[in-house]
C-alpha atoms as a PDB file:
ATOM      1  CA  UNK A   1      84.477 127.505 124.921  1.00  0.00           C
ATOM      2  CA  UNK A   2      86.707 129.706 123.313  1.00  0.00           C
ATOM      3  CA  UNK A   3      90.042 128.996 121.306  1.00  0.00           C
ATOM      4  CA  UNK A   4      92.176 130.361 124.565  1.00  0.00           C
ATOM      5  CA  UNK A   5      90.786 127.741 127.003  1.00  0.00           C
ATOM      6  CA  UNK A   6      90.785 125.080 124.024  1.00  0.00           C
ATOM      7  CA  UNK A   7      94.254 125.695 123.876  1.00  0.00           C
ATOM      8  CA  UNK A   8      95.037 125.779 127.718  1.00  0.00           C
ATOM      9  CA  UNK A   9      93.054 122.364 127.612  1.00  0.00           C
ATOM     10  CA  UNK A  10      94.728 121.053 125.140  1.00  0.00           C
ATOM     11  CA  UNK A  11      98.065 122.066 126.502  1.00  0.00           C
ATOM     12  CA  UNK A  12      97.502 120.467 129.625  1.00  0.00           C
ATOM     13  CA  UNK A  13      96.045 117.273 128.347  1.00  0.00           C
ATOM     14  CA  UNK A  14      98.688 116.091 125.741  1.00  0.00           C
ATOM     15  CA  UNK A  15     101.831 118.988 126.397  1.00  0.00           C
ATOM     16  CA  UNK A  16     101.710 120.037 122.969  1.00  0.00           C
ATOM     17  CA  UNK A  17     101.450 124.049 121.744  1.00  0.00           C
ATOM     18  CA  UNK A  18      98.523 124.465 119.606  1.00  0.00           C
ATOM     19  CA  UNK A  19      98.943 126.964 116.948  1.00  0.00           C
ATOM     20  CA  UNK A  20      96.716 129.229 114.924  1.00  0.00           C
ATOM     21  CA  UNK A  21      96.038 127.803 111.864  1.00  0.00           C
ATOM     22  CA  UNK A  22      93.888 130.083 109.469  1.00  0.00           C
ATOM     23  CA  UNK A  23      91.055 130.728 112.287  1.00  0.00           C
ATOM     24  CA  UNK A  24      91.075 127.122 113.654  1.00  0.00           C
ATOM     25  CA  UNK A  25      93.898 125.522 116.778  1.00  0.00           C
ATOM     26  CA  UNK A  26      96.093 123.516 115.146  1.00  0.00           C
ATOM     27  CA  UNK A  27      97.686 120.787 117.244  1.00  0.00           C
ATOM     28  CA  UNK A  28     100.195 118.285 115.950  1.00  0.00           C
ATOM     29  CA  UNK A  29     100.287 114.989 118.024  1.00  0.00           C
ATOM     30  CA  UNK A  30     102.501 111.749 118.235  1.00  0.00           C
ATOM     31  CA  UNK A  31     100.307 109.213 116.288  1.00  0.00           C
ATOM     32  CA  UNK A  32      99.731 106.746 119.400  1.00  0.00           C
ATOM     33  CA  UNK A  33      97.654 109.753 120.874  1.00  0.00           C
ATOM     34  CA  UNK A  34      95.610 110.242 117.554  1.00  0.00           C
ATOM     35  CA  UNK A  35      92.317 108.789 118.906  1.00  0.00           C
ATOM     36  CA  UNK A  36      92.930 109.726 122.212  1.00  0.00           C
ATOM     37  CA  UNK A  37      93.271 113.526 121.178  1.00  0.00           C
ATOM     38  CA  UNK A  38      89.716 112.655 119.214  1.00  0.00           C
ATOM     39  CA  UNK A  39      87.765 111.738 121.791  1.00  0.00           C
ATOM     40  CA  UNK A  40      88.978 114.407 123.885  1.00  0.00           C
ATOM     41  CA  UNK A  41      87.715 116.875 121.233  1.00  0.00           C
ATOM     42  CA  UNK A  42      84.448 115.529 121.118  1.00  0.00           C
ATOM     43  CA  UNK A  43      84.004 115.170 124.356  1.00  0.00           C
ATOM     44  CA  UNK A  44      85.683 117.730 126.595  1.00  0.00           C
ATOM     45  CA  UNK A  45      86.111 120.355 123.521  1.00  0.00           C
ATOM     46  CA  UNK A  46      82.575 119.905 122.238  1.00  0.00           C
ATOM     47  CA  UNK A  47      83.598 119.123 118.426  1.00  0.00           C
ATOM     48  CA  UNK A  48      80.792 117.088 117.604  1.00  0.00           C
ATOM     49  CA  UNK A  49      81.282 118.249 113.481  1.00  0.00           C
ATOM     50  CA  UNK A  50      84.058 116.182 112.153  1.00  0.00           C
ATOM     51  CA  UNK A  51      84.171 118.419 109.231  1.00  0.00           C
ATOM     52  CA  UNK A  52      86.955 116.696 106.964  1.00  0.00           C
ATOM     53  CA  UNK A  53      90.094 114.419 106.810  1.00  0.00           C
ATOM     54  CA  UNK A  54      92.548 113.781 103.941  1.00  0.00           C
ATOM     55  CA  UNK A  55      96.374 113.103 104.021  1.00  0.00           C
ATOM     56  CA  UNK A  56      99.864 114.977 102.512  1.00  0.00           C
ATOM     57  CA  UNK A  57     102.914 112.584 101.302  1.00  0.00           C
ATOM     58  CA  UNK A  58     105.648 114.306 102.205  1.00  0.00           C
ATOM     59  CA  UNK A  59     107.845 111.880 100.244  1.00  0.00           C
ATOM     60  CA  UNK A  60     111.174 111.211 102.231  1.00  0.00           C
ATOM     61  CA  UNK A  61     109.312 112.248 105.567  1.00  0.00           C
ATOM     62  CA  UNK A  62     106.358 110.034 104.927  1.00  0.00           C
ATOM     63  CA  UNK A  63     103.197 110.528 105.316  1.00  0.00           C
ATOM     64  CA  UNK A  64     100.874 112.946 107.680  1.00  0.00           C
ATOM     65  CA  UNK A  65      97.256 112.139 108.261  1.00  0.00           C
ATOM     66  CA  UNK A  66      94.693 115.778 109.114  1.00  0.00           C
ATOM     67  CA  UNK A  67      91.289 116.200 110.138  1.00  0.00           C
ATOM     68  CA  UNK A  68      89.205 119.346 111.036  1.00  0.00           C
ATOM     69  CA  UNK A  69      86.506 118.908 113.197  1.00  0.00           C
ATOM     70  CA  UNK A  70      84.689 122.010 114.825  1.00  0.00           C
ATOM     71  CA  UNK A  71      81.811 122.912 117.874  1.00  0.00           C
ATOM     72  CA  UNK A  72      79.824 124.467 116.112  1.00  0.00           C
ATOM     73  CA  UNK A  73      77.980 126.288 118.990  1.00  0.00           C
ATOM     74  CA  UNK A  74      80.689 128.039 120.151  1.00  0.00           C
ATOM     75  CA  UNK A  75      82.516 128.763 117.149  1.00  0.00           C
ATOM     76  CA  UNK A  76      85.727 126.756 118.084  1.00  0.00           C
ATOM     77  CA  UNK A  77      87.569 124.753 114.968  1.00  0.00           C
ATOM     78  CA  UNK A  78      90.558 122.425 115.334  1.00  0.00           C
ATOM     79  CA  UNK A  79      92.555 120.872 112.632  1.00  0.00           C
ATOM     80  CA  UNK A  80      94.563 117.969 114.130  1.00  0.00           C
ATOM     81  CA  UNK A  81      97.735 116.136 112.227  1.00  0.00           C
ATOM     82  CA  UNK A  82      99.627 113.746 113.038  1.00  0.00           C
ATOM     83  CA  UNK A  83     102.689 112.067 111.129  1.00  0.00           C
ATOM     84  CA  UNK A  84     103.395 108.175 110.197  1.00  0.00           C
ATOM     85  CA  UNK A  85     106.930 108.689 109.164  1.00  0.00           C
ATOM     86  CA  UNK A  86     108.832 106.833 106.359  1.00  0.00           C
ATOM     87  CA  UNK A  87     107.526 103.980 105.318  1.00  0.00           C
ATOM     88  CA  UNK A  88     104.800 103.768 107.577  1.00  0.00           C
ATOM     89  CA  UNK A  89     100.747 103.714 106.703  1.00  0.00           C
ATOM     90  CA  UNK A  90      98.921 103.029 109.947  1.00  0.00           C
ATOM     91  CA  UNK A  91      96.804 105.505 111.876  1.00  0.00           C
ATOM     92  CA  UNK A  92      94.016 104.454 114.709  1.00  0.00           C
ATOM     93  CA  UNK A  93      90.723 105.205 112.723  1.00  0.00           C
ATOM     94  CA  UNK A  94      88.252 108.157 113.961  1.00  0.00           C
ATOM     95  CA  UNK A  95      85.258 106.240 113.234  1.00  0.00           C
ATOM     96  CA  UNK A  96      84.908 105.254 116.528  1.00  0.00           C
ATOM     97  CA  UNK A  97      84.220 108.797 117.506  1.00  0.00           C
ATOM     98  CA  UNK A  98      82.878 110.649 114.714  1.00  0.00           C
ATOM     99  CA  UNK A  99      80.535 108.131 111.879  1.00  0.00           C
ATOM    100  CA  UNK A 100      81.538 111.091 109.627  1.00  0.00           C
ATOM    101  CA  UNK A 101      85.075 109.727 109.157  1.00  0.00           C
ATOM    102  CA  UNK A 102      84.137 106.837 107.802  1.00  0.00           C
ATOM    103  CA  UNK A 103      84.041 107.472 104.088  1.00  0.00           C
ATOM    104  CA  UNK A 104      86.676 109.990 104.500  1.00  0.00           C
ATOM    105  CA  UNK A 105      89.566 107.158 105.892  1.00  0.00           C
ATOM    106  CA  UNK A 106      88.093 104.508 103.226  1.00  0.00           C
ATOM    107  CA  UNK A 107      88.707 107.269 100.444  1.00  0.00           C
ATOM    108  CA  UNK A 108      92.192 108.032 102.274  1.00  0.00           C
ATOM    109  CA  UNK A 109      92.964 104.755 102.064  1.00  0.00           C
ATOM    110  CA  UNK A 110      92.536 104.460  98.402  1.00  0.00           C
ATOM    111  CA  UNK A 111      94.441 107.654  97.813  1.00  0.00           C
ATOM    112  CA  UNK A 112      97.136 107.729  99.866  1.00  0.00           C
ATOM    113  CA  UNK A 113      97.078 103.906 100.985  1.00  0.00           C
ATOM    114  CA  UNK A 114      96.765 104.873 105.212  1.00  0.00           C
ATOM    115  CA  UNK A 115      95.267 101.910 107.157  1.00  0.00           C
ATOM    116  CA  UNK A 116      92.815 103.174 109.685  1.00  0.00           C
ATOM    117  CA  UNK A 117      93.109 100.150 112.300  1.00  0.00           C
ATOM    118  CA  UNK A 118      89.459  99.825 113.830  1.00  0.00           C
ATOM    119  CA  UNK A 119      87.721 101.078 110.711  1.00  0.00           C
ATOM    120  CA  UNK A 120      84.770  98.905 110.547  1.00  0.00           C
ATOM    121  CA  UNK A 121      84.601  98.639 106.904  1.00  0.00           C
ATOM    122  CA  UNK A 122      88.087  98.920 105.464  1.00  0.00           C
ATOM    123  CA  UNK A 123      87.039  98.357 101.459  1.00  0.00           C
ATOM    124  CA  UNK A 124      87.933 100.584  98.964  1.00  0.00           C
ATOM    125  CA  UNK A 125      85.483 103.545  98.362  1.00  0.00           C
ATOM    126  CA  UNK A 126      86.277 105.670  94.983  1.00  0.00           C
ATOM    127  CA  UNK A 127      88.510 102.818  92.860  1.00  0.00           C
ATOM    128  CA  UNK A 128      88.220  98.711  91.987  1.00  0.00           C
ATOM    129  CA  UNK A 129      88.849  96.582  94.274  1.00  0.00           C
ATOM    130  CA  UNK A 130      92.025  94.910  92.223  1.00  0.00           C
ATOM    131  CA  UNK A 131      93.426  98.734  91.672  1.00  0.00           C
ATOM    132  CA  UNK A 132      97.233  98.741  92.007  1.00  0.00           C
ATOM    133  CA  UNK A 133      98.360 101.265  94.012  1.00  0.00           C
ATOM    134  CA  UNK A 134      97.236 104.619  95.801  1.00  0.00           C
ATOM    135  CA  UNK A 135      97.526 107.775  93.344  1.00  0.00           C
ATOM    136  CA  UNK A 136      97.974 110.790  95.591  1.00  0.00           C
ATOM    137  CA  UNK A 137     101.229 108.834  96.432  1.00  0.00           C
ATOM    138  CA  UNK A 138     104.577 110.528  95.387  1.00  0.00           C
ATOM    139  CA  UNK A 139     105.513 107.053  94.750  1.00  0.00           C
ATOM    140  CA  UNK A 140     102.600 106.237  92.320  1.00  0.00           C
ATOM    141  CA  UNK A 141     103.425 105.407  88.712  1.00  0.00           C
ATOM    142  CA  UNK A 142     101.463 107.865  87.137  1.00  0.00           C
ATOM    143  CA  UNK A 143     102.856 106.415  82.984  1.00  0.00           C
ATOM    144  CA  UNK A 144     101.865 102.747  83.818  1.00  0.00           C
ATOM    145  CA  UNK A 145      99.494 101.764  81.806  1.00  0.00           C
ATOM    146  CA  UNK A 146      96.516 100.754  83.911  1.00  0.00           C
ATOM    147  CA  UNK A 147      92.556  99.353  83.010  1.00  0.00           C
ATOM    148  CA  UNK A 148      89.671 101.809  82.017  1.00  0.00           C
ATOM    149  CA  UNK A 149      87.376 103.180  84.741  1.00  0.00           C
ATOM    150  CA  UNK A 150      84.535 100.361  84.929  1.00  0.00           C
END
């Protein structure tokens, strides 16, 4: 498949205008259609490599939630975003699709404080368990005194 009928697909599908993003598609989609756009990349687009996720906090705007995933075989690579807006932190997780997200969401979770509804093991990954807050946040308190990495 090449990044031409990706795109057409992908146009048709879910009416959104992928753009070139570095060598990989990149689409932007409402976040009800997050999971829905996944499994269509897997399975119609042949991204079986989910190759990363992370998040930006855009402050005011709120937060936006990425992931690259890639077919391998034919040399196609998409990097998918979608935004939460202000004040919100819930996304559909991509576990379902890809295992590989798994550790990804839990450590996105802990650094930006998204919820991945659906993840099947939502406990934090990198810090303790009764860590305050999430410190990739713009929000984070970055002077408050906090305990010593156990």
């Amino acid at each position: 498949m090449t990044s031409a009928d990706a795109s057409a697909r992908i146009r048709e599908r879910f009416g959104v205008e992928p753009t070139a993003e570095g060598g990989a598609l990149g689409v932007a989609l409402p976040r009800e259609r997050w999971l829905t756009f996944g499994r269509f990349a897997s399975d119609e687009l042949g991204c079986r490599y989910f190759n990363w996720l992370s998040a930006i906090d855009w402050k005011d705007q709120g937060l936006e939630v990425l992931c690259r995933v890639e077919n391998l075989d034919a040399g196609l690579v998409v990097t998918a975003r979608t935004k939460l807006g202000a004040g919100e932190t819930r996304c559909a997780s991509l576990v379902p699709v890809w295992r590989g997200a798994d550790w990804m969401e839990r450590e996105c979770y802990d650094m930006f404080g998204v919820v991945f509804e659906g993840h099947p093991d939502p406990r934090r990954i990198l810090l303790a368990e009764d860590w305050e807050g999430h410190p990739l946040r713009k929000n984070y308190a970055v002077d408050t005194p906090l305990a010593p990495y156990r």
